[in-house]
Protein backbone atom coordinates (compact mmCIF):
# COMPACT_ATOMS: atom_id res chain seq x y z
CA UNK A 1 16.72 118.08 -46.22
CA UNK A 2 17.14 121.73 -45.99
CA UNK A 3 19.00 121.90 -42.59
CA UNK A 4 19.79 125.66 -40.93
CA UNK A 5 22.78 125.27 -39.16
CA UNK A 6 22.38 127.29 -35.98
CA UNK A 7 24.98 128.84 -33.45
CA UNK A 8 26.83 131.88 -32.23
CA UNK A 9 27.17 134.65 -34.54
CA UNK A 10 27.32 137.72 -32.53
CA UNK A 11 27.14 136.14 -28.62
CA UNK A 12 30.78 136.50 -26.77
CA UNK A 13 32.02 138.31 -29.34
CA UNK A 14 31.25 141.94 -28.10
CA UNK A 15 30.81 142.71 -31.48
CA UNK A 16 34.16 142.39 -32.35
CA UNK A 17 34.16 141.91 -36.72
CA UNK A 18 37.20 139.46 -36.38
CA UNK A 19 35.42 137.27 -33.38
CA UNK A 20 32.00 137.57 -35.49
CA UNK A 21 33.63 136.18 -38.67
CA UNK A 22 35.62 133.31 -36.52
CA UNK A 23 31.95 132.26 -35.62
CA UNK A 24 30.92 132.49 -39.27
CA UNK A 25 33.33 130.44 -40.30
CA UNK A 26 32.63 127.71 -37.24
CA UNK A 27 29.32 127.83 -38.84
CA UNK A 28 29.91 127.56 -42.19
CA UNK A 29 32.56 124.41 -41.00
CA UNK A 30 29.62 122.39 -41.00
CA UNK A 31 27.76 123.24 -44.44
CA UNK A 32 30.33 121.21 -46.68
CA UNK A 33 29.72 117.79 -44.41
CA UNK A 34 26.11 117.99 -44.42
CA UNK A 35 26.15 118.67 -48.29
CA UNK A 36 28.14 115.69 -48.35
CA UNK A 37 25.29 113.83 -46.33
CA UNK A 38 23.31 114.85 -49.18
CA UNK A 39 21.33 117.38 -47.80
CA UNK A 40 21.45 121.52 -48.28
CA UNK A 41 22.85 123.53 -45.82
CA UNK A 42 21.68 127.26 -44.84
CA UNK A 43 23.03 129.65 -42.78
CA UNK A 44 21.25 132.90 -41.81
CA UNK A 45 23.70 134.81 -42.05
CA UNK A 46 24.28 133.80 -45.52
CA UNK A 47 20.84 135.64 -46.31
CA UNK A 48 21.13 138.17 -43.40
CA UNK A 49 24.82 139.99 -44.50
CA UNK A 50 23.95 141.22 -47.70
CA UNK A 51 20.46 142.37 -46.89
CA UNK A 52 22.16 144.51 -43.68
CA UNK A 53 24.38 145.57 -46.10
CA UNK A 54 21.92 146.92 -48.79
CA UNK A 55 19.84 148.13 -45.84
CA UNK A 56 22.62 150.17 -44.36
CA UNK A 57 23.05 148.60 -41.20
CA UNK A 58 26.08 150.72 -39.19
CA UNK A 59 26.65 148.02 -36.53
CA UNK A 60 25.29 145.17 -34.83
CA UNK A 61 22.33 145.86 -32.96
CA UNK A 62 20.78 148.83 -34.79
CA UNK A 63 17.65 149.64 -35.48
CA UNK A 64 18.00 147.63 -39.22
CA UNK A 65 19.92 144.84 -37.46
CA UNK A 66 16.81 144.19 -35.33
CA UNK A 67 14.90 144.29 -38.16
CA UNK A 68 16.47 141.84 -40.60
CA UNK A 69 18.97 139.66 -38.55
CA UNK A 70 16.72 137.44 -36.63
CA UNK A 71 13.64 137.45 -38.89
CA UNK A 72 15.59 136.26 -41.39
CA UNK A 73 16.02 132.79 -40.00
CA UNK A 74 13.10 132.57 -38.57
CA UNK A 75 11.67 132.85 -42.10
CA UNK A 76 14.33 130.57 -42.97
CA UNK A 77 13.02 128.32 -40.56
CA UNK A 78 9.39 127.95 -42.36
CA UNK A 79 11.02 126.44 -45.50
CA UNK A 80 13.73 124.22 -43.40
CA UNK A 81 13.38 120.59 -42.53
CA UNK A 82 15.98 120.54 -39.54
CA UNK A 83 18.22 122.65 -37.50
CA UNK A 84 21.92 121.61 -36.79
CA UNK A 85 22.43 123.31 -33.28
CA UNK A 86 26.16 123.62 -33.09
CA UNK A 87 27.73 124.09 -29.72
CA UNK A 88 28.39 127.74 -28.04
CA UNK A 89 26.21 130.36 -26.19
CA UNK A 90 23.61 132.00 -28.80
CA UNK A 91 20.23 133.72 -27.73
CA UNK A 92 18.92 133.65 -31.20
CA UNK A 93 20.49 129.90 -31.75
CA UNK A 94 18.44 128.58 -29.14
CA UNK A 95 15.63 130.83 -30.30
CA UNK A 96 15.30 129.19 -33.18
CA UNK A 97 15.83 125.80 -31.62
CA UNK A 98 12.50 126.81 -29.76
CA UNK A 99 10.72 127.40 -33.34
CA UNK A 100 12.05 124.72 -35.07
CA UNK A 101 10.62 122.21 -31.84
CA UNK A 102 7.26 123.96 -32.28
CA UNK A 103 7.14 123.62 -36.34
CA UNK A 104 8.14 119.95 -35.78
CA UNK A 105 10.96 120.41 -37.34
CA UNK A 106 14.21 117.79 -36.46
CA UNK A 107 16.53 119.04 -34.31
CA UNK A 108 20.02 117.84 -34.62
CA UNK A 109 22.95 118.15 -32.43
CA UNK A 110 26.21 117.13 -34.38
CA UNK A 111 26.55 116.53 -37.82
CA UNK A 112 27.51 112.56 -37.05
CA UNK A 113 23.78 113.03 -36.06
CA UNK A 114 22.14 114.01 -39.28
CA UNK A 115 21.34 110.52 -41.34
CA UNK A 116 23.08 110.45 -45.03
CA UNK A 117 20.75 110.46 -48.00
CA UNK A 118 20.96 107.43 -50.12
């Protein structure tokens, strides 16, 4: 499966660059183990970064922020088979927790959740 692992980015972190990247990296703490399971992880931020980047984004929250940081996973979220929700206050987490429910999509919890391939 093509699971997006979900969870705070930019919540609690007051937009703090070293808070944002300790959340990137809590994120990204679950790709290897689901690879593992067999499956292919995604992040949004993965895709997100380097388009805010290219599209000049000057801080979280701008006007190009709004326009490429949540759209891009729930675009994400049309190719995706499951969501890993991983634990911590997130609006657009639970936002697309909310999609992924109304595409059908599975909705895990934990990684110990997500069944290996094989």
């Amino acid at each position: 499966m093509l699971i997006l692992i979900a969870g705070p980015y930019r919540g609690g972190t007051n937009d703090d660059p070293v808070l944002m990247k300790k959340n990137l990296d809590f994120l990204e703490s679950a790709a290897l183990p689901l690879f593992r399971k067999g499956h292919v992880p995604m992040i949004g931020e993965w895709v997100a970064l380097p388009l805010l980047q290219l599209a000049g984004s000057q801080q979280p929250g701008d006007a190009v922020w709004d326009e490429i940081q949540y759209p891009v996973a729930h675009r994400l979220l049309q190719k995706c088979d499951a969501v890993l929700r991983l634990p911590g206050a997130s609006k657009g987490a639970d936002e697309d927790v909310r999609i992924a429910k109304e595409l059908g999509l599975m909705v895990y919890f934990s990684v110990d959740e997500v069944p290996e391939v094989g």
